[in-house]
N, C-alpha and C. Protein backbone atom coordinates (compact mmCIF):
# COMPACT_ATOMS: atom_id res chain seq x y z
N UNK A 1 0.85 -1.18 0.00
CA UNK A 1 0.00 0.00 0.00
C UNK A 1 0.89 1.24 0.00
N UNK A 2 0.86 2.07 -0.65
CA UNK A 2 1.77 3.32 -1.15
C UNK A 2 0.61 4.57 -0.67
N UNK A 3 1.06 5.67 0.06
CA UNK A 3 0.75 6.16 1.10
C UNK A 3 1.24 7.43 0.33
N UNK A 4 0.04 8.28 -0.09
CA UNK A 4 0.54 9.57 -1.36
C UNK A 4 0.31 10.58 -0.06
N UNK A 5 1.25 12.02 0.03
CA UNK A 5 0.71 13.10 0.76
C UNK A 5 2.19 14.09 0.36
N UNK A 6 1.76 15.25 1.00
CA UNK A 6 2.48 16.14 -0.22
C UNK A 6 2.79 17.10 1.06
N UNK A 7 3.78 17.92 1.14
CA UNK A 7 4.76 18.75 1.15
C UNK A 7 3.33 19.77 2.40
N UNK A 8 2.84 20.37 1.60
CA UNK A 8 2.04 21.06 2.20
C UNK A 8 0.74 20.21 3.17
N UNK A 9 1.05 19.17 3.29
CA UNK A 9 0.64 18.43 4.49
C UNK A 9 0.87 18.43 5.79
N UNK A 10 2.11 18.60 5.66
CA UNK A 10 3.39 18.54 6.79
C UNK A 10 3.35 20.03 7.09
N UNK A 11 3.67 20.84 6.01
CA UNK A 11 3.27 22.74 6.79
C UNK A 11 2.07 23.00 7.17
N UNK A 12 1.32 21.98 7.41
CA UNK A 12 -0.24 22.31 7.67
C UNK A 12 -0.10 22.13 9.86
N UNK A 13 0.83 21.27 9.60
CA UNK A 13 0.93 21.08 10.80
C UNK A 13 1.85 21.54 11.95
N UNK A 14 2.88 22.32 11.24
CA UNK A 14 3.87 23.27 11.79
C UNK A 14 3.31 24.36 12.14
N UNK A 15 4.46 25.42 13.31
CA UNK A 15 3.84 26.52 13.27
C UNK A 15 3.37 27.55 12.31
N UNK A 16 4.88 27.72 11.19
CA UNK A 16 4.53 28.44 10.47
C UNK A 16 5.31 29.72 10.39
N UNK A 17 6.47 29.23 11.54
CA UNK A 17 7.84 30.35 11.89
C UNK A 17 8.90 30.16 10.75
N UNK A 18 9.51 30.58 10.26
CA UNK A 18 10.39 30.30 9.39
C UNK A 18 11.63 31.25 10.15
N UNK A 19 12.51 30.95 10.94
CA UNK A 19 13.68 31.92 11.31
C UNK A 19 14.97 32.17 10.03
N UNK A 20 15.24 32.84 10.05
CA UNK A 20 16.43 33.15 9.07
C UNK A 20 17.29 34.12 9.49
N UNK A 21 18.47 34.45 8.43
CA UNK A 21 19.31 34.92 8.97
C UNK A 21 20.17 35.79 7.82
N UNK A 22 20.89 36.71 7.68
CA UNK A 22 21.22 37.49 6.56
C UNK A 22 22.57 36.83 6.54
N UNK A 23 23.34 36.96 4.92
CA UNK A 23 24.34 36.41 5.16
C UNK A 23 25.62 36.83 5.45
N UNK A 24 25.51 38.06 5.76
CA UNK A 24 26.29 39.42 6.39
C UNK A 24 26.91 39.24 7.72
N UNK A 25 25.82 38.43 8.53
CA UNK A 25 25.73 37.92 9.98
C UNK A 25 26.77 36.98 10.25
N UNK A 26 27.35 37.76 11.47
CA UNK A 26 28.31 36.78 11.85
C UNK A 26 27.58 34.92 12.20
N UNK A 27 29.00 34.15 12.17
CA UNK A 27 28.07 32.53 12.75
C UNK A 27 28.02 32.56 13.49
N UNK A 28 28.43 33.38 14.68
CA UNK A 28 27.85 33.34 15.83
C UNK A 28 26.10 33.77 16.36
N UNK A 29 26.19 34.57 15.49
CA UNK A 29 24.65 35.01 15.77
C UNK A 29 23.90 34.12 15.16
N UNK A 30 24.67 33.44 13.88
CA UNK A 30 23.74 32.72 13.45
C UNK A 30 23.60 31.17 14.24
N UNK A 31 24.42 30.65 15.31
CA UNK A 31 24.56 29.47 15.99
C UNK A 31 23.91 30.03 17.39
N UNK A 32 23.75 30.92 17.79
CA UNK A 32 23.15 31.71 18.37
C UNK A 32 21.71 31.35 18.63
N UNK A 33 20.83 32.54 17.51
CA UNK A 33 19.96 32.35 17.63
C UNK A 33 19.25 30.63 16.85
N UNK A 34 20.05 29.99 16.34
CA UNK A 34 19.48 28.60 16.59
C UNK A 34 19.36 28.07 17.51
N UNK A 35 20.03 27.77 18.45
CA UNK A 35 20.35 27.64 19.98
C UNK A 35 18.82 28.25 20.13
N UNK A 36 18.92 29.18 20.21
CA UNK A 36 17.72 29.87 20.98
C UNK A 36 16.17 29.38 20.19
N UNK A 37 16.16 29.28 19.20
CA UNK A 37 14.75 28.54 18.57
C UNK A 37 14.96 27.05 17.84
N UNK A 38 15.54 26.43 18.89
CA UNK A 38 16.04 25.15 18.91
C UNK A 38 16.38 24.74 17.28
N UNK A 39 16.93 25.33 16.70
CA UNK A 39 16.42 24.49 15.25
C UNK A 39 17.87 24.48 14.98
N UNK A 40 17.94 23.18 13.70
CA UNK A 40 19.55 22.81 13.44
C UNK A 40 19.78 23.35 12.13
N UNK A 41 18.91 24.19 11.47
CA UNK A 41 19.55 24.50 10.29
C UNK A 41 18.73 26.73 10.26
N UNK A 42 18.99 27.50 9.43
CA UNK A 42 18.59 28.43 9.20
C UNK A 42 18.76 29.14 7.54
N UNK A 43 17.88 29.05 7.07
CA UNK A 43 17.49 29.49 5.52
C UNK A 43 18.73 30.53 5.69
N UNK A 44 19.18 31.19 5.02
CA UNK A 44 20.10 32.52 4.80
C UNK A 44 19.39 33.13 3.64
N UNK A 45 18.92 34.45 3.81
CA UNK A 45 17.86 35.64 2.88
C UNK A 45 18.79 37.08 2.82
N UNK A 46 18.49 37.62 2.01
CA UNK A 46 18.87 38.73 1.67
C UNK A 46 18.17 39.27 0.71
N UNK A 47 17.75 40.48 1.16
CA UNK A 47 16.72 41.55 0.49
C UNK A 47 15.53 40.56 -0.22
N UNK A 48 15.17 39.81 0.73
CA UNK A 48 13.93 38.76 0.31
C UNK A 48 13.97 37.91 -0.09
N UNK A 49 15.34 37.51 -0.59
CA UNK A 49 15.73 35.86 -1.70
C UNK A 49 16.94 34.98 -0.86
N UNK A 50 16.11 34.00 -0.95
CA UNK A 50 16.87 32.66 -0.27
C UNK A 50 18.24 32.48 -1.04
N UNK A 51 19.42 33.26 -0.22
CA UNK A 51 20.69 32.69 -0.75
C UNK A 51 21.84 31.52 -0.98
N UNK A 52 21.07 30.84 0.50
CA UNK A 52 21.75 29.76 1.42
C UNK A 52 21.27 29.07 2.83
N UNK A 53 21.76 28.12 3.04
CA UNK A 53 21.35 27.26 4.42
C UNK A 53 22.70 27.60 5.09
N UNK A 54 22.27 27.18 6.17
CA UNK A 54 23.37 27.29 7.25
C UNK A 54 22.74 26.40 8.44
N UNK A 55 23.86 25.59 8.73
CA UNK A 55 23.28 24.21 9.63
C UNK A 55 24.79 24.47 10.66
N UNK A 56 23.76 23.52 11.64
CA UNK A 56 25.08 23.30 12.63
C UNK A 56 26.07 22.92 12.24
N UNK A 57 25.71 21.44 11.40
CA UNK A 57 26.88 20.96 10.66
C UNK A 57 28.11 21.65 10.20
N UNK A 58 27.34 22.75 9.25
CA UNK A 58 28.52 23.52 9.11
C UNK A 58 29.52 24.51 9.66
N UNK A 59 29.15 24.82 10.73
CA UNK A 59 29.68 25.33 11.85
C UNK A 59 30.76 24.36 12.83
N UNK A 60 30.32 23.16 12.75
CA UNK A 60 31.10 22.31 13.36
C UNK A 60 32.32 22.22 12.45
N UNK A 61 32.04 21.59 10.79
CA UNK A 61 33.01 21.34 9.98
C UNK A 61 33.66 22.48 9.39
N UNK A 62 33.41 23.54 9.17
CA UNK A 62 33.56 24.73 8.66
C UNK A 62 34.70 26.05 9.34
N UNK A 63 34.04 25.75 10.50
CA UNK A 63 34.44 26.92 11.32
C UNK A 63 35.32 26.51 12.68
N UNK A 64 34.27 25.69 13.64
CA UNK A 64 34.64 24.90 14.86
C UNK A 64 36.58 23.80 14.35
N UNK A 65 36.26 22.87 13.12
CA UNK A 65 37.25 22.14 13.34
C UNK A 65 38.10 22.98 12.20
N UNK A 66 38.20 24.06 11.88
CA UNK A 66 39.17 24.39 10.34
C UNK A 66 39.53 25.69 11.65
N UNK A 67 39.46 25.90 12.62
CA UNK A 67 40.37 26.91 13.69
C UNK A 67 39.54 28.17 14.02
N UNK A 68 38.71 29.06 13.11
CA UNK A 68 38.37 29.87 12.55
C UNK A 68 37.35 30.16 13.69
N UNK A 69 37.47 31.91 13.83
CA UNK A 69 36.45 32.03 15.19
C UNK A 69 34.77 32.65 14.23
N UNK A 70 33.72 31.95 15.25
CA UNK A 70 32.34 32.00 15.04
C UNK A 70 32.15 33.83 15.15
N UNK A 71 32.71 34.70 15.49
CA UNK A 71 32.46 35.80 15.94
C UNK A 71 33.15 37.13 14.80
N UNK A 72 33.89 36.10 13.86
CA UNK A 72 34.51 37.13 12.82
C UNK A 72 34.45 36.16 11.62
N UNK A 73 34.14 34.91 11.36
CA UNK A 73 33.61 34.54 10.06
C UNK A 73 31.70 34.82 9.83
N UNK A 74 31.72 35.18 8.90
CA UNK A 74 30.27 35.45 7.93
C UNK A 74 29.72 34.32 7.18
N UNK A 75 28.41 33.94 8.20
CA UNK A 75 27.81 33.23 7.48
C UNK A 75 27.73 33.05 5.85
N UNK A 76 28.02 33.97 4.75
CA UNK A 76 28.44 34.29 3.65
C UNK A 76 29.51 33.02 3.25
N UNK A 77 30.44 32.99 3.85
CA UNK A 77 31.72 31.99 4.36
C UNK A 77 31.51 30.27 3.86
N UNK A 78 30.53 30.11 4.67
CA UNK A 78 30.36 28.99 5.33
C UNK A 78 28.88 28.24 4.77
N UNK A 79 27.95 29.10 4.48
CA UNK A 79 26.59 28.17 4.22
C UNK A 79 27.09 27.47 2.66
N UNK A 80 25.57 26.25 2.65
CA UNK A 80 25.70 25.58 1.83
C UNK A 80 24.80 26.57 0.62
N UNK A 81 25.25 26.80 -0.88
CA UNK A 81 24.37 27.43 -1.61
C UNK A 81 25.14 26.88 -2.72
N UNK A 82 24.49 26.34 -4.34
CA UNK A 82 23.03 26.63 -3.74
C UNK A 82 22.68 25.62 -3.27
N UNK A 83 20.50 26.39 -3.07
CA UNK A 83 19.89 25.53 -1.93
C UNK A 83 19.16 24.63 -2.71
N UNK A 84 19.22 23.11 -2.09
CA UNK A 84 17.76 22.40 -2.81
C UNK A 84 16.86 22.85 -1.94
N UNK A 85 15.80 23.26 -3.08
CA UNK A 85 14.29 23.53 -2.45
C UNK A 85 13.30 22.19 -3.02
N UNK A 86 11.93 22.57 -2.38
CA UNK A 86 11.46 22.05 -2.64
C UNK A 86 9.91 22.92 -3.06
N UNK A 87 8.75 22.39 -3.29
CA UNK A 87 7.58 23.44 -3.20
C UNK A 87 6.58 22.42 -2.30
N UNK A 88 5.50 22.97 -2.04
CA UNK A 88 4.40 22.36 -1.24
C UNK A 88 3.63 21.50 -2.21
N UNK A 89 3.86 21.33 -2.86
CA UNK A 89 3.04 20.32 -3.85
C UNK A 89 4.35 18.76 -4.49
N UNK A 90 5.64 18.95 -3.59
CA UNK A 90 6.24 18.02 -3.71
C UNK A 90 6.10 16.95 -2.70
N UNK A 91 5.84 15.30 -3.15
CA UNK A 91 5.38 14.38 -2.34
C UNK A 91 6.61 14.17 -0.82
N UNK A 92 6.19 13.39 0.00
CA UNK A 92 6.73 13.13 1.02
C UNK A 92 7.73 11.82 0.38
N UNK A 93 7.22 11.24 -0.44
CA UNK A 93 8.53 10.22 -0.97
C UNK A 93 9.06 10.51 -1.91
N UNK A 94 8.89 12.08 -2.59
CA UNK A 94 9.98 12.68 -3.23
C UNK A 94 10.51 13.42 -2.74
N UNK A 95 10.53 13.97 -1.67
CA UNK A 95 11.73 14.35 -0.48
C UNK A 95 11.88 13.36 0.62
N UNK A 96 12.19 12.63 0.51
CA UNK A 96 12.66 11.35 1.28
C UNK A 96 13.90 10.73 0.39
N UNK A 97 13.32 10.65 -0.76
CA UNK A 97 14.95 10.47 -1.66
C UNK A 97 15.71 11.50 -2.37
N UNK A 98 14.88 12.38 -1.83
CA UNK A 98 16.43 13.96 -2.49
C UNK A 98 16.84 13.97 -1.21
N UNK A 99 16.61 14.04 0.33
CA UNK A 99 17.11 14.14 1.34
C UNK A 99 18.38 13.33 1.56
N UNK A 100 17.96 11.94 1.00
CA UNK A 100 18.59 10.33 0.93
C UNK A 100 19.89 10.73 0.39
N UNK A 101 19.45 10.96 -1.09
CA UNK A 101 20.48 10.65 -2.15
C UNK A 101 21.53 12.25 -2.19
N UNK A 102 20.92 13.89 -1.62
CA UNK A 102 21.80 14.91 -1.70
C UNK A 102 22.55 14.54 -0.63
N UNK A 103 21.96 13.60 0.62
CA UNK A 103 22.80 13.95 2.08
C UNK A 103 22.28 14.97 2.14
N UNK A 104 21.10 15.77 2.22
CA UNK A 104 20.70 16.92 3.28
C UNK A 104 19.92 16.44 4.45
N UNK A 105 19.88 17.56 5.62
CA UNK A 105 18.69 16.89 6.08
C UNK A 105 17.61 17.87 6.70
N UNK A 106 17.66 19.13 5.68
CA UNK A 106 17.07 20.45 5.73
C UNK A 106 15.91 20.27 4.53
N UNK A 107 14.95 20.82 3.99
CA UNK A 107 14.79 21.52 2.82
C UNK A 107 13.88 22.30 2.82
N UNK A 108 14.51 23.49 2.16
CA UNK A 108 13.27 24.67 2.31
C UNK A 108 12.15 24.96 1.15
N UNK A 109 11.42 25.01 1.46
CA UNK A 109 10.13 25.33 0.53
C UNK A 109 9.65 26.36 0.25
N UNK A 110 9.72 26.58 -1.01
CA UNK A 110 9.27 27.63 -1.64
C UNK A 110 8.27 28.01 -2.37
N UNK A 111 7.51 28.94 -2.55
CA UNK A 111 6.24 28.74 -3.14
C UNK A 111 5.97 30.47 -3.54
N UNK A 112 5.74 30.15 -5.27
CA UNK A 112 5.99 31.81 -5.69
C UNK A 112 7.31 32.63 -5.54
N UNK A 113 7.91 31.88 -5.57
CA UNK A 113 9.47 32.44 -5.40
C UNK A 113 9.93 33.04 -3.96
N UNK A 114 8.65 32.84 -3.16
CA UNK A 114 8.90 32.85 -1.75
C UNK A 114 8.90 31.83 -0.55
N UNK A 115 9.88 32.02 0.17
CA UNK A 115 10.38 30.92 1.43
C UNK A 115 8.89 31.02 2.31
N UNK A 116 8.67 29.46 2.76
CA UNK A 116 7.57 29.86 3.47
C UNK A 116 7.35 28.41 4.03
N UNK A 117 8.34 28.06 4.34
CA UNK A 117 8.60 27.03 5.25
C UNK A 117 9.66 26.00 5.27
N UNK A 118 10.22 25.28 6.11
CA UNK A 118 10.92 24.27 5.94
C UNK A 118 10.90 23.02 6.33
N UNK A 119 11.62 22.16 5.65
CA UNK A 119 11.37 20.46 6.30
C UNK A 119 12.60 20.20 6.38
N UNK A 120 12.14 19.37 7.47
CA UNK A 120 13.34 18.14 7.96
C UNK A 120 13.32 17.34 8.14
N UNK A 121 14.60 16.20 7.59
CA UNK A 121 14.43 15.09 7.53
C UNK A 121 13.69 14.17 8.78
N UNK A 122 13.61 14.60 9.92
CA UNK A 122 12.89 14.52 10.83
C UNK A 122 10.98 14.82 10.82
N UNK A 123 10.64 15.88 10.01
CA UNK A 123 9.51 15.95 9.87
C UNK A 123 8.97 14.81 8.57
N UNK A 124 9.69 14.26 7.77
CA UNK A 124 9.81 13.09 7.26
C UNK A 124 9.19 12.08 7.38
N UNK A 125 10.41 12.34 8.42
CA UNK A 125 10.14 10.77 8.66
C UNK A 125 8.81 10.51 9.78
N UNK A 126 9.05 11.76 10.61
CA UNK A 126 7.46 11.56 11.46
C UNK A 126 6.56 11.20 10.89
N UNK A 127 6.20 12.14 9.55
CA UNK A 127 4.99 11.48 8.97
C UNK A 127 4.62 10.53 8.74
N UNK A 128 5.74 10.01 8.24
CA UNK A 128 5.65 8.54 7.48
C UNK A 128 5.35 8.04 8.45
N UNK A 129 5.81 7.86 9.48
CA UNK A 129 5.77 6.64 11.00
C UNK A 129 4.47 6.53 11.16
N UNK A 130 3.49 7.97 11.04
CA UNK A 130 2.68 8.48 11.74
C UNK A 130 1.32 7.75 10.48
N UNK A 131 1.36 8.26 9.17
CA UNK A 131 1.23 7.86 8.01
C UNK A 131 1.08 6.38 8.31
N UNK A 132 1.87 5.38 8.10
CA UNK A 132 2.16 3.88 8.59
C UNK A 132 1.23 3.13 9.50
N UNK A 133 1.12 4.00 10.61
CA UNK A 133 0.73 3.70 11.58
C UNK A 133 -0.84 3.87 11.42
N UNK A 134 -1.18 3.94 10.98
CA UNK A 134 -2.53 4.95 10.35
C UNK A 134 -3.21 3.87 8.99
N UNK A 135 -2.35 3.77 8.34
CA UNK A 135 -2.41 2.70 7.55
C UNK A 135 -2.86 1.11 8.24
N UNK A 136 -2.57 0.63 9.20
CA UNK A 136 -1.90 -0.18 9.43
C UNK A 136 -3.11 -0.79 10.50
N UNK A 137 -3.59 0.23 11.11
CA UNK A 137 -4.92 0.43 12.08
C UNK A 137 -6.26 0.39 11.05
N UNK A 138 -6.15 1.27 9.54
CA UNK A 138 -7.20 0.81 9.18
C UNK A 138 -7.49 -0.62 8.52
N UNK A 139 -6.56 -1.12 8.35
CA UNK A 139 -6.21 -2.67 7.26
C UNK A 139 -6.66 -3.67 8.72
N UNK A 140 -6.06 -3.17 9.93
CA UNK A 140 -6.77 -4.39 10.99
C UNK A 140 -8.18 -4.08 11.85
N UNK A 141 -8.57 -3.09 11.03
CA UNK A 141 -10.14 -2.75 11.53
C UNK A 141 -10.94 -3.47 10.07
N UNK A 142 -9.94 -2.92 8.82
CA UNK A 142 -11.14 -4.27 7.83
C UNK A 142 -11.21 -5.15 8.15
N UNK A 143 -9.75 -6.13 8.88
CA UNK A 143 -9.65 -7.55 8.59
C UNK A 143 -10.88 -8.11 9.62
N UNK A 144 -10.71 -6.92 10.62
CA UNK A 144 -11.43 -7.38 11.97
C UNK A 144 -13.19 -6.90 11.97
N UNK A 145 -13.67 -6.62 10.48
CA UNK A 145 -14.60 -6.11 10.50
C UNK A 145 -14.80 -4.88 10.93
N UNK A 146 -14.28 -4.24 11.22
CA UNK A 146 -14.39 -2.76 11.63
C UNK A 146 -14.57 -1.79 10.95
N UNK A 147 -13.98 -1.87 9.65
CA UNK A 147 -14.13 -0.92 8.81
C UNK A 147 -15.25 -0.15 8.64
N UNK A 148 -15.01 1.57 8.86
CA UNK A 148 -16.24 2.12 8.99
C UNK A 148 -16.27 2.68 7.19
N UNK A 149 -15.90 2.49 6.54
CA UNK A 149 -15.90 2.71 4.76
C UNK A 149 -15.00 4.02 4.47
């Protein structure tokens, strides 16, 4: 059983915050305020257009182990660009294998040439579990007669 749902399924259920960060900004501010709105990655925008990501990751590999202090390198520096996006009308198992096969585990969504949310490989995979699980309850309510149609 193949389990169709789309991009804008998953932003239906988020808040709806999108944090970002200019790419002017030191990485500190930008490791910073992730820290502070728990999140492991941050879109990078400038004058309205998505330039770049910037993840912990890269702060660790980038900055943290190459010597280089968080407080005088520029996110500019260091993010990944360009970005794979995605739009809200892309399926959950077609970002499950661009996630897979780029090695990301960010992707931001765009819609009208504007940022307006993001996924993670974590919101992913929730679904699916969640999706699965859901599946799985109605197939043993047919078997068991239950099925309400």
């Amino acid at each position: 059983m193949k389990i169709t749902a789309y991009i804008s399924d998953i932003l239906s259920g988020k808040t709806g915050d999108v944090w970002t960060i200019e790419s002017h900004a030191t990485v500190f501010d930008a490791i910073r305020k992730m820290a502070e709105k728990n999140i492991g990655a941050m879109p990078v925008v400038d004058a309205g257009q998505l330039v770049g990501l910037i993840s912990e990751r890269d702060y660790t590999r980038k900055v943290a182990l190459m010597g280089k202090s968080s407080r005088e390198t520029k996110v500019s520096e260091i993010m990944a660009s360009p970005v794979i996006t995605v739009t809200t009308t892309a399926t959950v198992d077609t970002c499950m294998q661009l996630v897979s096969r780029k090695r990301v585990r960010h992707l931001p969504v765009i819609e009208g040439g504007r940022l307006i949310g993001m996924i993670s490989i974590g919101d992913l995979v929730n679904w699916t579990i969640s999706a699965q699980s859901a599946a799985i309850e109605q197939m043993e309510n047919y078997i068991m007669g239950g099925y309400a149609g």
